[in-house]
C-alpha atoms as a PDB file:
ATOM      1  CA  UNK A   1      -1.510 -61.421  -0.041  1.00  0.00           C
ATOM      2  CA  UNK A   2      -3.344 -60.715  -3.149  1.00  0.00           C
ATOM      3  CA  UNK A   3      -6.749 -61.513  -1.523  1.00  0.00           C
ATOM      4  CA  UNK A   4      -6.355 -59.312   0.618  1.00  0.00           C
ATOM      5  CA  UNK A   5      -5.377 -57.022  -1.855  1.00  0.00           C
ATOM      6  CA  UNK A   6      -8.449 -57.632  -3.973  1.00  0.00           C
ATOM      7  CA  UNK A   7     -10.480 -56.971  -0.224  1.00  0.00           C
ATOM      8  CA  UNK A   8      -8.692 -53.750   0.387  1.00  0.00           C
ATOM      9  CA  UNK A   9      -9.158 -52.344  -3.421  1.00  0.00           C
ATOM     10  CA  UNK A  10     -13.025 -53.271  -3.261  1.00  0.00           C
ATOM     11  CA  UNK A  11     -13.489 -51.495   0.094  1.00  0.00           C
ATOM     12  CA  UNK A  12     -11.828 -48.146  -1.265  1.00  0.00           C
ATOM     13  CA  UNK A  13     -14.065 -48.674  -4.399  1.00  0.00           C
ATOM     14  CA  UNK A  14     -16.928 -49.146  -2.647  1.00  0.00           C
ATOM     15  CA  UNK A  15     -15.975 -45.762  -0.636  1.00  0.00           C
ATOM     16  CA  UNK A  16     -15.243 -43.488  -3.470  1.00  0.00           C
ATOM     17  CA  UNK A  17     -17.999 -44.442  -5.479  1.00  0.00           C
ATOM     18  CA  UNK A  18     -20.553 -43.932  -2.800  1.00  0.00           C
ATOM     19  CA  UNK A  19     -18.953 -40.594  -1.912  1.00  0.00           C
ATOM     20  CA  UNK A  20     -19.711 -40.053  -5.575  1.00  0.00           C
ATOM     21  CA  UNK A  21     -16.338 -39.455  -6.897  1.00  0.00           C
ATOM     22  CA  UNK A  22     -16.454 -42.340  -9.278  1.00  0.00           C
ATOM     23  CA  UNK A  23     -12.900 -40.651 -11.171  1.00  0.00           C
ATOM     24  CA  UNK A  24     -11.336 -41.784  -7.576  1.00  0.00           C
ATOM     25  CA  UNK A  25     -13.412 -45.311  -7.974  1.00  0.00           C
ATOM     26  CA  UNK A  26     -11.990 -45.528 -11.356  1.00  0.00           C
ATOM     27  CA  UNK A  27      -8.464 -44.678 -10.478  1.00  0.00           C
ATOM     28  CA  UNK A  28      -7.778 -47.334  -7.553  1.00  0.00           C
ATOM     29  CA  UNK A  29      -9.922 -49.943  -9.681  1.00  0.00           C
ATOM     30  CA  UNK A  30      -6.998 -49.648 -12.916  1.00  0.00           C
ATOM     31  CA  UNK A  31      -4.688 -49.726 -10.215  1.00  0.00           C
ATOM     32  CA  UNK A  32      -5.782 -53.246  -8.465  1.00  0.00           C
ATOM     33  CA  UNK A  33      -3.637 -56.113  -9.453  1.00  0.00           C
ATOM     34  CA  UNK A  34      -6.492 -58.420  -9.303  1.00  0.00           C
ATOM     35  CA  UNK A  35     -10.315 -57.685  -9.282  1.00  0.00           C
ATOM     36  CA  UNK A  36     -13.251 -59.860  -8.531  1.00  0.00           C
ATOM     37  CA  UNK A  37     -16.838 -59.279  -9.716  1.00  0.00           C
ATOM     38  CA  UNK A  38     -17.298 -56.857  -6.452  1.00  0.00           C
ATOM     39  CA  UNK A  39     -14.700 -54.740  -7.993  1.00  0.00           C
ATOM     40  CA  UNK A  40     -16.641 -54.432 -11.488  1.00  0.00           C
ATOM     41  CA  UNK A  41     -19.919 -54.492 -10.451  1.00  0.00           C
ATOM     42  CA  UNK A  42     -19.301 -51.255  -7.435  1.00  0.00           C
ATOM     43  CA  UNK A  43     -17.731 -49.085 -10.130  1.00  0.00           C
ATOM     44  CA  UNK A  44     -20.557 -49.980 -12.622  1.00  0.00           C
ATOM     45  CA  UNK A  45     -23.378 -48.974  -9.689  1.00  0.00           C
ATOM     46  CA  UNK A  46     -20.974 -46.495  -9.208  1.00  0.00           C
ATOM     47  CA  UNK A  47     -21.593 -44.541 -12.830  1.00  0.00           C
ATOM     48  CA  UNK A  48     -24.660 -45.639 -13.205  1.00  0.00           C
ATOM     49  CA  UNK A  49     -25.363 -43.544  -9.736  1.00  0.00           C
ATOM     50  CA  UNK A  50     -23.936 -40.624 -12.003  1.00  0.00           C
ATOM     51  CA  UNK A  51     -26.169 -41.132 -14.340  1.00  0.00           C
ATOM     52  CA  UNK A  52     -23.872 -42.737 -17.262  1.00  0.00           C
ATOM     53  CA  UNK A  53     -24.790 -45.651 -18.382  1.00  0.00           C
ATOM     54  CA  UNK A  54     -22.954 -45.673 -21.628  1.00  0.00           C
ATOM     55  CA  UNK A  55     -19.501 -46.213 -19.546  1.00  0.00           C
ATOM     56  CA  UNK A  56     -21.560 -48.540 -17.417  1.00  0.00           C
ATOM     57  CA  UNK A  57     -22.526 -50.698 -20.180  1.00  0.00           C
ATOM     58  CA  UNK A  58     -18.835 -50.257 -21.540  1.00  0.00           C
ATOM     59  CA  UNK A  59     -17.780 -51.743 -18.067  1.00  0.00           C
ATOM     60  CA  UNK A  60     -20.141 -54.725 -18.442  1.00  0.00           C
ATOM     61  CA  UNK A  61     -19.328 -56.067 -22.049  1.00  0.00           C
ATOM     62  CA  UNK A  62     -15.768 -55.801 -21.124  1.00  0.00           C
ATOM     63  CA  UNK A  63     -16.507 -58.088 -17.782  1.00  0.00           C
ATOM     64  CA  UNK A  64     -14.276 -61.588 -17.613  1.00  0.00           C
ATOM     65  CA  UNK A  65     -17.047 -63.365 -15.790  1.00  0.00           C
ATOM     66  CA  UNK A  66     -20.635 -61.736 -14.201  1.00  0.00           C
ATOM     67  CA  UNK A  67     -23.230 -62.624 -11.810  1.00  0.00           C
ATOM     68  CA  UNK A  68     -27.179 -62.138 -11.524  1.00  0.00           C
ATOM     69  CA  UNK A  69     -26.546 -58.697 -10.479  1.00  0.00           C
ATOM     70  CA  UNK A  70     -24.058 -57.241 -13.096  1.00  0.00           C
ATOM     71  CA  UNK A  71     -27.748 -58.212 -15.570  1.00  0.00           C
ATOM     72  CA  UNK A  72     -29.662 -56.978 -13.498  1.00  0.00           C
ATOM     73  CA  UNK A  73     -27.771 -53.435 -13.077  1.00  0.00           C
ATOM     74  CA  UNK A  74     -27.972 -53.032 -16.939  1.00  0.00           C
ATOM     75  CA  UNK A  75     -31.724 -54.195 -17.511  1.00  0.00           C
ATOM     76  CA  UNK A  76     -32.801 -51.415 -14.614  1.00  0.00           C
ATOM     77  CA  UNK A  77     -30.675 -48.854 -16.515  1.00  0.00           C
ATOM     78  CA  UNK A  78     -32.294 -49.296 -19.700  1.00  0.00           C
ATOM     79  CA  UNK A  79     -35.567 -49.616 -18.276  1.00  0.00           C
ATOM     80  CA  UNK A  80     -34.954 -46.462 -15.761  1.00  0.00           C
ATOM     81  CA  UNK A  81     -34.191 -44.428 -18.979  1.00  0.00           C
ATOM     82  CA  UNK A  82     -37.085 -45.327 -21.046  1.00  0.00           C
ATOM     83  CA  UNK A  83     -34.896 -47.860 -23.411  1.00  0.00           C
ATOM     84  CA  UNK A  84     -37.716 -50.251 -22.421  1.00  0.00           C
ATOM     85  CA  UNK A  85     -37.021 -52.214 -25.555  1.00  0.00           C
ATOM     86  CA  UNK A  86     -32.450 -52.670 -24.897  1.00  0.00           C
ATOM     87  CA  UNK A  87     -33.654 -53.068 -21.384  1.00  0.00           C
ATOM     88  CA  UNK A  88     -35.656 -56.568 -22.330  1.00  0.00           C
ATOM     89  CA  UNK A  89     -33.173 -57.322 -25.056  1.00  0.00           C
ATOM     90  CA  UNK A  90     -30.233 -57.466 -22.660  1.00  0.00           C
ATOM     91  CA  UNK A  91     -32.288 -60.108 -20.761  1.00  0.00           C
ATOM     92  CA  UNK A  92     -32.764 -62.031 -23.613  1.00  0.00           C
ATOM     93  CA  UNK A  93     -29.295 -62.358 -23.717  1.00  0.00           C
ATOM     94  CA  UNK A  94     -28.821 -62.964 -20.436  1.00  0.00           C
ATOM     95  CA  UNK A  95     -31.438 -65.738 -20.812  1.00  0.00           C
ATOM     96  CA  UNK A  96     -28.936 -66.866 -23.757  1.00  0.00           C
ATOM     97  CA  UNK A  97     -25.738 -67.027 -21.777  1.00  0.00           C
ATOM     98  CA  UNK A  98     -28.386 -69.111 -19.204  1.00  0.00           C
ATOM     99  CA  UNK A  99     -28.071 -67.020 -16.008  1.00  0.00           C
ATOM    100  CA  UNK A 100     -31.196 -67.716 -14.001  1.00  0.00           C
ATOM    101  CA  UNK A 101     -33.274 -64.392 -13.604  1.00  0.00           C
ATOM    102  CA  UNK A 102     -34.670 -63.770 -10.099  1.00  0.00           C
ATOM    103  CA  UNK A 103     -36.992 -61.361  -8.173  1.00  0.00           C
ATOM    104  CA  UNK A 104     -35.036 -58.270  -8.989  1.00  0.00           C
ATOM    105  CA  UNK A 105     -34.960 -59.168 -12.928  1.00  0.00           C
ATOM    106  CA  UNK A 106     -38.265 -60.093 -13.378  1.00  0.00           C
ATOM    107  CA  UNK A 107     -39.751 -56.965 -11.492  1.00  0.00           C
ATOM    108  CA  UNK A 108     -37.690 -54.547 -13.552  1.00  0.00           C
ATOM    109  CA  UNK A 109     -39.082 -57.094 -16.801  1.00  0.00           C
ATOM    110  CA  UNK A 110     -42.627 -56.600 -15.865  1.00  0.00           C
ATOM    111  CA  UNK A 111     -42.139 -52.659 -15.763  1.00  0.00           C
ATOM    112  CA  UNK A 112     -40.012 -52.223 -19.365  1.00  0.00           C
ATOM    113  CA  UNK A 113     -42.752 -54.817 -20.723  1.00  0.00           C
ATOM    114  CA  UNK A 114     -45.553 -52.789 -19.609  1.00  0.00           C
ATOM    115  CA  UNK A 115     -44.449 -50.080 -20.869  1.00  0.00           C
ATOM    116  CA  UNK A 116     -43.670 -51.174 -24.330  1.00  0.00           C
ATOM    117  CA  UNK A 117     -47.341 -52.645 -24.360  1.00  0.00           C
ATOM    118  CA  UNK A 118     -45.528 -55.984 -25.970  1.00  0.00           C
ATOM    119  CA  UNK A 119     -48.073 -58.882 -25.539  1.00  0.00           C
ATOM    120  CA  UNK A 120     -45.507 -61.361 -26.584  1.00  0.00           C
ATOM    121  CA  UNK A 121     -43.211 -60.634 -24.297  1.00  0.00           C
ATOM    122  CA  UNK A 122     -45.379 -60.651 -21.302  1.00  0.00           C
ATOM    123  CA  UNK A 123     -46.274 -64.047 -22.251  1.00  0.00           C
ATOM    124  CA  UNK A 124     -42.820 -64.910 -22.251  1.00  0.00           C
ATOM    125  CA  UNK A 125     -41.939 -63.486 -18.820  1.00  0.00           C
ATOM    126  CA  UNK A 126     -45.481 -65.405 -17.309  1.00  0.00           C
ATOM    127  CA  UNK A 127     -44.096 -68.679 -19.051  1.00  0.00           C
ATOM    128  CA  UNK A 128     -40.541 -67.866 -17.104  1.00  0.00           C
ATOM    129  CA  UNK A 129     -42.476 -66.735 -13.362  1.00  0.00           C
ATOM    130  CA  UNK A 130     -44.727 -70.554 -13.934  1.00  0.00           C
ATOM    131  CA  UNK A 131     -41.439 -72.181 -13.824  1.00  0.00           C
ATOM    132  CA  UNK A 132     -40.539 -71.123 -10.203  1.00  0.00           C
ATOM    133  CA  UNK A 133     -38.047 -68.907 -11.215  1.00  0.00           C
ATOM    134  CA  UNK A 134     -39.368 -66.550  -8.278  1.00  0.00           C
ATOM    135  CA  UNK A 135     -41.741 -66.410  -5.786  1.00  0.00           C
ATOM    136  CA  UNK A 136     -45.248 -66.440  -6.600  1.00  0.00           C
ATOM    137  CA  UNK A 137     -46.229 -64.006  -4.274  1.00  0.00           C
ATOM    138  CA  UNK A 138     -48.780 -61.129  -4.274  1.00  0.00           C
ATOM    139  CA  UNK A 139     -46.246 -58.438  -4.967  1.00  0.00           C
ATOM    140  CA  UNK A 140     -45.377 -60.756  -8.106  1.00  0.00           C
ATOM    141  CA  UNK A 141     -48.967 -61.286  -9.406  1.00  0.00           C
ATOM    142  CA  UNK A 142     -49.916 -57.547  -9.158  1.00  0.00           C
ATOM    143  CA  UNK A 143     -47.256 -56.551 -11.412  1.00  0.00           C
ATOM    144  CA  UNK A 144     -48.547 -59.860 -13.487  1.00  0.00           C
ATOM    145  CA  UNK A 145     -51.799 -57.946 -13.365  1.00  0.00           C
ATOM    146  CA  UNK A 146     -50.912 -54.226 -14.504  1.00  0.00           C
ATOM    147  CA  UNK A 147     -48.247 -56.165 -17.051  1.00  0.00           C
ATOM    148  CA  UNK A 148     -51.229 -57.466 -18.851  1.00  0.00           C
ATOM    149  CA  UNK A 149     -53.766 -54.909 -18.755  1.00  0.00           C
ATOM    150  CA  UNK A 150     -51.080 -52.349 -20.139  1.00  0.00           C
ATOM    151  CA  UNK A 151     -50.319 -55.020 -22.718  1.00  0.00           C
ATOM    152  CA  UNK A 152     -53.983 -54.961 -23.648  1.00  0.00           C
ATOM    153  CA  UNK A 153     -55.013 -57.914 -22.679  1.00  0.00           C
ATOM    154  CA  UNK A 154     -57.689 -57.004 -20.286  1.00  0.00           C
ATOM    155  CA  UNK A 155     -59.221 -60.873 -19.687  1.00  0.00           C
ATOM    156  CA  UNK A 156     -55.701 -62.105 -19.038  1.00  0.00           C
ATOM    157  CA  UNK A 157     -54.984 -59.796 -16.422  1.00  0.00           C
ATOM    158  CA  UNK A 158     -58.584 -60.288 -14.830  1.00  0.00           C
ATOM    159  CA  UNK A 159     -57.379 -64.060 -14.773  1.00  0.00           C
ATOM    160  CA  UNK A 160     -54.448 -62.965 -13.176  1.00  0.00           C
ATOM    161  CA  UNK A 161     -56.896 -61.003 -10.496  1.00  0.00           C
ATOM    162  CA  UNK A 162     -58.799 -63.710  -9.695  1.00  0.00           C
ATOM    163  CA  UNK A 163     -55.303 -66.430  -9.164  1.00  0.00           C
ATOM    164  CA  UNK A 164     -54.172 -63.901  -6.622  1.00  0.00           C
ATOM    165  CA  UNK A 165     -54.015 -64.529  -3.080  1.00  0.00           C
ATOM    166  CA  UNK A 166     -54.224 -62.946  -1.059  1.00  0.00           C
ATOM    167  CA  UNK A 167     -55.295 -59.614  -2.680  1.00  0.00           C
ATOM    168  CA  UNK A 168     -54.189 -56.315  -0.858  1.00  0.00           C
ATOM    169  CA  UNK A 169     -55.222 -52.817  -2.009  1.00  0.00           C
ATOM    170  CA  UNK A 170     -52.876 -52.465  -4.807  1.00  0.00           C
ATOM    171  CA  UNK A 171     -54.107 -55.588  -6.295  1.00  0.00           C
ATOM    172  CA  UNK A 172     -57.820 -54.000  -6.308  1.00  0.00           C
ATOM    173  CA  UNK A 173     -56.110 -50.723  -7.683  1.00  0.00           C
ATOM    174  CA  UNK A 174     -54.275 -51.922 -10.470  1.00  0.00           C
ATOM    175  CA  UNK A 175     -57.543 -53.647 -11.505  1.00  0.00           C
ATOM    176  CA  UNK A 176     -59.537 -50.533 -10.974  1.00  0.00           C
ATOM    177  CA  UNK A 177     -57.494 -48.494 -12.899  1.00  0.00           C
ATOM    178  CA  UNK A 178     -57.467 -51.256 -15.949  1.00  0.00           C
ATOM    179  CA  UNK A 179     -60.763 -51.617 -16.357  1.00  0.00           C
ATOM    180  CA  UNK A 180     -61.830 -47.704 -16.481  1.00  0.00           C
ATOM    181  CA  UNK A 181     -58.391 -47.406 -18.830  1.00  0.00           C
ATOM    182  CA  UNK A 182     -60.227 -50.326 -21.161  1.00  0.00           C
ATOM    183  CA  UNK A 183     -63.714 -48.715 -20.928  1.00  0.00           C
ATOM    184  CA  UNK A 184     -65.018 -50.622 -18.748  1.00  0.00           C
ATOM    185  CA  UNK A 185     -66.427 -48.480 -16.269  1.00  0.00           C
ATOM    186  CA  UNK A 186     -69.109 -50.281 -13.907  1.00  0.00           C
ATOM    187  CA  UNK A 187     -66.618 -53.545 -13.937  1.00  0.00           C
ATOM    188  CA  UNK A 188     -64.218 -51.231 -12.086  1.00  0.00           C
ATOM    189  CA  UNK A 189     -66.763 -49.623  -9.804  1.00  0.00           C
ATOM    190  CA  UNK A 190     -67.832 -52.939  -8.664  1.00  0.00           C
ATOM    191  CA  UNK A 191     -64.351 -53.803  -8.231  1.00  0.00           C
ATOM    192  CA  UNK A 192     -63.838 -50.986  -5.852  1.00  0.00           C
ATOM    193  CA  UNK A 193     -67.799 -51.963  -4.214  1.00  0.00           C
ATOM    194  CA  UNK A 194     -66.027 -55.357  -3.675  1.00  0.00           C
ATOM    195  CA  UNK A 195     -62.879 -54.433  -2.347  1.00  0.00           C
ATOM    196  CA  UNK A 196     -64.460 -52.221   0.342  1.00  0.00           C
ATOM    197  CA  UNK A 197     -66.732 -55.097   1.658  1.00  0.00           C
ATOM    198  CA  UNK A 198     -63.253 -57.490   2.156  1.00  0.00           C
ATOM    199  CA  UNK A 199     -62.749 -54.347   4.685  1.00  0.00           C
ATOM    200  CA  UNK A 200     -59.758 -52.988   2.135  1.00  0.00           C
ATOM    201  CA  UNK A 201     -59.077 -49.611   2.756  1.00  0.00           C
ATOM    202  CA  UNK A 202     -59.193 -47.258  -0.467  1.00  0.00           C
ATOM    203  CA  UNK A 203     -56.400 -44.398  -1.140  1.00  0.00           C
ATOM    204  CA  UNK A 204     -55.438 -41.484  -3.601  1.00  0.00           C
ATOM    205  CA  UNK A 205     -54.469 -43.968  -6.666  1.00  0.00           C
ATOM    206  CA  UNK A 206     -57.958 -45.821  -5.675  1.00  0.00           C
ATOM    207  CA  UNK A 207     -60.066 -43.311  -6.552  1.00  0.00           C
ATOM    208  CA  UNK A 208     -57.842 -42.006  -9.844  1.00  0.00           C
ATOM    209  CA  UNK A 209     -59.395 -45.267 -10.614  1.00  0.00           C
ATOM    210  CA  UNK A 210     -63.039 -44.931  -9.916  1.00  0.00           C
ATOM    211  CA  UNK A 211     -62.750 -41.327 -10.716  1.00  0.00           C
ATOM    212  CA  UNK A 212     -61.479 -42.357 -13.978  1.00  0.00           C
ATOM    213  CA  UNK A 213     -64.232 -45.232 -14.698  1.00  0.00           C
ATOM    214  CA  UNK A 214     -67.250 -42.621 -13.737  1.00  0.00           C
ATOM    215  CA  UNK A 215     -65.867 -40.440 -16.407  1.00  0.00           C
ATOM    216  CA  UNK A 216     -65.919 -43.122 -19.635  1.00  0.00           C
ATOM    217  CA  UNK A 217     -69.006 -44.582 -18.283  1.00  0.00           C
ATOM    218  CA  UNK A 218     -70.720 -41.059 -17.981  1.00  0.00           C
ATOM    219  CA  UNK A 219     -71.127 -41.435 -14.511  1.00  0.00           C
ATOM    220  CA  UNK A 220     -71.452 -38.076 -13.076  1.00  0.00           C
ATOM    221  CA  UNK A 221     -73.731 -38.506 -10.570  1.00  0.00           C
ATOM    222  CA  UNK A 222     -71.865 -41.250  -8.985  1.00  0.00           C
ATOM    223  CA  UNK A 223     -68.498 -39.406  -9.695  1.00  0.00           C
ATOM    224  CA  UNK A 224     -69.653 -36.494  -7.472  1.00  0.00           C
ATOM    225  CA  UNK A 225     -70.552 -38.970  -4.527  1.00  0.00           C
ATOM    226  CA  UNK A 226     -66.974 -40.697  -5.037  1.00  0.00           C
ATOM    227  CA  UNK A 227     -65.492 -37.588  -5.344  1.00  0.00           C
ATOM    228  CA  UNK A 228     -66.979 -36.561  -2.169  1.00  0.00           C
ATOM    229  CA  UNK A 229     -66.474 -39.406  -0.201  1.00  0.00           C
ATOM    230  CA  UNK A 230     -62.490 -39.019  -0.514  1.00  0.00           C
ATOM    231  CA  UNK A 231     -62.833 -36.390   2.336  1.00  0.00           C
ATOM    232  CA  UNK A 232     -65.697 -37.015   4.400  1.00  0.00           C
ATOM    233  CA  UNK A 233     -65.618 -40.941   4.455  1.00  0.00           C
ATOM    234  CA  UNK A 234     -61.954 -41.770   3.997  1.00  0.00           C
ATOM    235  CA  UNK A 235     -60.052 -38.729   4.697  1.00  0.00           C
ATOM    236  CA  UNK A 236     -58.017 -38.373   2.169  1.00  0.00           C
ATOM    237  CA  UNK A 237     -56.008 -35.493   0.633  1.00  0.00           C
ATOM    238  CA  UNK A 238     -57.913 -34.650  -2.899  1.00  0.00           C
ATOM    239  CA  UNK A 239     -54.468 -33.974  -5.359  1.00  0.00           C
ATOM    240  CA  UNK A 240     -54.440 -31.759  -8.569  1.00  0.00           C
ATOM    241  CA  UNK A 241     -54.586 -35.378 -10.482  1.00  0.00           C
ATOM    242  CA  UNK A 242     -58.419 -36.339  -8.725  1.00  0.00           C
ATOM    243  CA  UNK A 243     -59.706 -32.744  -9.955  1.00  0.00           C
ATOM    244  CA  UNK A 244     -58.153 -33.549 -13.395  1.00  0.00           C
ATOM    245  CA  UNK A 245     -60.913 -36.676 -13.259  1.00  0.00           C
ATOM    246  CA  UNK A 246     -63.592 -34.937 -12.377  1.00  0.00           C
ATOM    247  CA  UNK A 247     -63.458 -32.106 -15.326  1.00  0.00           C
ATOM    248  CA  UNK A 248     -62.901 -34.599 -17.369  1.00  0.00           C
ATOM    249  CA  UNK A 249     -65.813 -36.336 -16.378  1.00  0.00           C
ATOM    250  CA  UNK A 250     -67.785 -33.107 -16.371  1.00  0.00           C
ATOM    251  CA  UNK A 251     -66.278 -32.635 -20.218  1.00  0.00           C
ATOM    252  CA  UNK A 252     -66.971 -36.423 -21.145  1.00  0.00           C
ATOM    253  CA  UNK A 253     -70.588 -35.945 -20.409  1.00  0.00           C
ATOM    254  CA  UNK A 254     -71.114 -32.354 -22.335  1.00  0.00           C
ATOM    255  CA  UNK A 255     -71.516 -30.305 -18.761  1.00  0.00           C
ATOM    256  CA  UNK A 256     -68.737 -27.433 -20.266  1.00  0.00           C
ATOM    257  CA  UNK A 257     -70.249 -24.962 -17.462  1.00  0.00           C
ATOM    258  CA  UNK A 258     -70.244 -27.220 -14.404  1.00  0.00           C
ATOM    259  CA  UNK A 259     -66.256 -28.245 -16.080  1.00  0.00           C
ATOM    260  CA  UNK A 260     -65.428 -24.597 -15.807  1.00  0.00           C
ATOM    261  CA  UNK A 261     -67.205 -23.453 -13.065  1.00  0.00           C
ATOM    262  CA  UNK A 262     -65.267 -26.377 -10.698  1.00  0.00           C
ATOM    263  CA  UNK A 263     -61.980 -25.286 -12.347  1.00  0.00           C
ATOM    264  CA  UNK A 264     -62.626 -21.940 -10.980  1.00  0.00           C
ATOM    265  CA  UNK A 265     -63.449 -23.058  -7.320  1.00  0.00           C
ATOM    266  CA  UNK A 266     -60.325 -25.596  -6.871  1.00  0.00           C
ATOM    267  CA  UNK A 267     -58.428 -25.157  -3.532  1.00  0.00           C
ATOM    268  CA  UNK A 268     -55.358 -26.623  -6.104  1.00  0.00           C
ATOM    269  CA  UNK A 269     -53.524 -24.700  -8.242  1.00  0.00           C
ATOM    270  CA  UNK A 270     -54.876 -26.631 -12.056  1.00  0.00           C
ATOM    271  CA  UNK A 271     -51.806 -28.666 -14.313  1.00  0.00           C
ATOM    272  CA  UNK A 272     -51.656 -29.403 -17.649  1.00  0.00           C
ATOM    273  CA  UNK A 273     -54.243 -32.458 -17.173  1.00  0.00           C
ATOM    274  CA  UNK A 274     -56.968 -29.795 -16.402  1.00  0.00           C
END
């Protein structure tokens, strides 16, 4: 029976090309009679697993019919190799052929937009999440949030902040780590102030944050007690990245000695950032 055929050929493509031998994959795909879109969307995951998206994308155009997923499997391979720009034009198209984009699409979207810092995009995907093409859920609105503030557009995504509910910690740390990246220091310190009062517990990215804001606001004092605190209130593992803050807030603020003298103390070995 040729459906089971078509079964039979997916399973041993599925097999090969998670074993990793996607020549195998390739080999009993041109030999199916018939194929489905399971057969051309495994051996597309299966070199994009191998890291070659060119035959991937060669797989796709030459697709008879494709689904959500065959999109979605392109967009994240552009995106996951920096073509942040082909990864949002490939949704455009796939807006043009009118496939309807869902969670998957629009949280690989969020990322490439951020990244290329393109405000009228962003508006564009915000116009497409109002419509109810996915849940509006906290997850959602927090990559709303950092979509914006990398855009630039700090008062949108402090809009954004405010619409979400319920906020969890990464909310508060994506809008942390916005405001000190915009300069605006004590907005982000009373951020973090607010989010420990709704009884939110802070973690390493928190305080990259408020480490971060001290330093452009010339905050040393209060940079020391944050920096501090990491240990001896919330137990927390300082990283190479948190020292990185605090000579740069020592440099910010003109204190070359203490910079060099706390370089020479760290229990971390120093990276590039220091």
């Amino acid at each position: 029976m040729p459906a089971r055929n078509v079964v039979a050929g997916n399973a041993m493509v599925v097999c090969y090309a998670r074993a990793g031998d996607v020549e195998a994959a390739q080999e009993m795909f041109d030999g199916m009679v018939e194929r489905d879109l399971i057969s051309w969307n495994t051996l597309m995951s299966g070199y994009l697993r191998q890291g070659d998206a060119g035959v991937a994308r060669g797989l796709f155009d030459q697709m008879p019919q494709r689904n959500v997923n065959s999109w979605n499997m392109v967009i994240t391979a552009y995106s996951q190799a920096g073509l942040w720009a082909d990864s949002v034009g490939v949704f455009n198209q796939m807006r043009l052929m009118s496939f309807q984009p869902d969670a998957a699409t629009m949280a690989v979207l969020m990322s490439a937009c951020a990244q290329l810092g393109s405000l009228s995009v962003a508006r564009q995907v915000h116009g497409l999440l109002h419509k109810g093409c996915v849940e509006m859920n906290c997850h959602v609105q927090n990559s709303l949030v950092d979509m914006f503030a990398k855009c630039g557009c700090i008062r949108e995504a402090h809009f954004l902040f405010g619409e979400t509910r319920p906020k969890d910690a990464v909310s508060y740390n994506v809008m942390v780590t916005a405001l000190a990246q915009h300069g605006h220091g004590k907005g982000a310190l009373k951020l973090f102030n607010d989010m420990i009062e709704e009884g939110l517990r802070p973690d390493a990215v928190t305080f990259l944050g408020v480490l971060s804001a001290c330093a452009h606001a010339g905050l040393v004092d209060n940079g020391k007690r944050y920096f501090e605190s990491m240990g001896i209130t919330y137990a927390i593992q300082k990283s190479a990245d948190h020292y990185a803050c605090m000579v740069d807030l020592y440099g910010r603020a003109g204190l070359i000695e203490e910079a060099h003298s706390f370089v020479k103390v760290m229990p971390v070995k120093p990276h590039a950032g220091v």
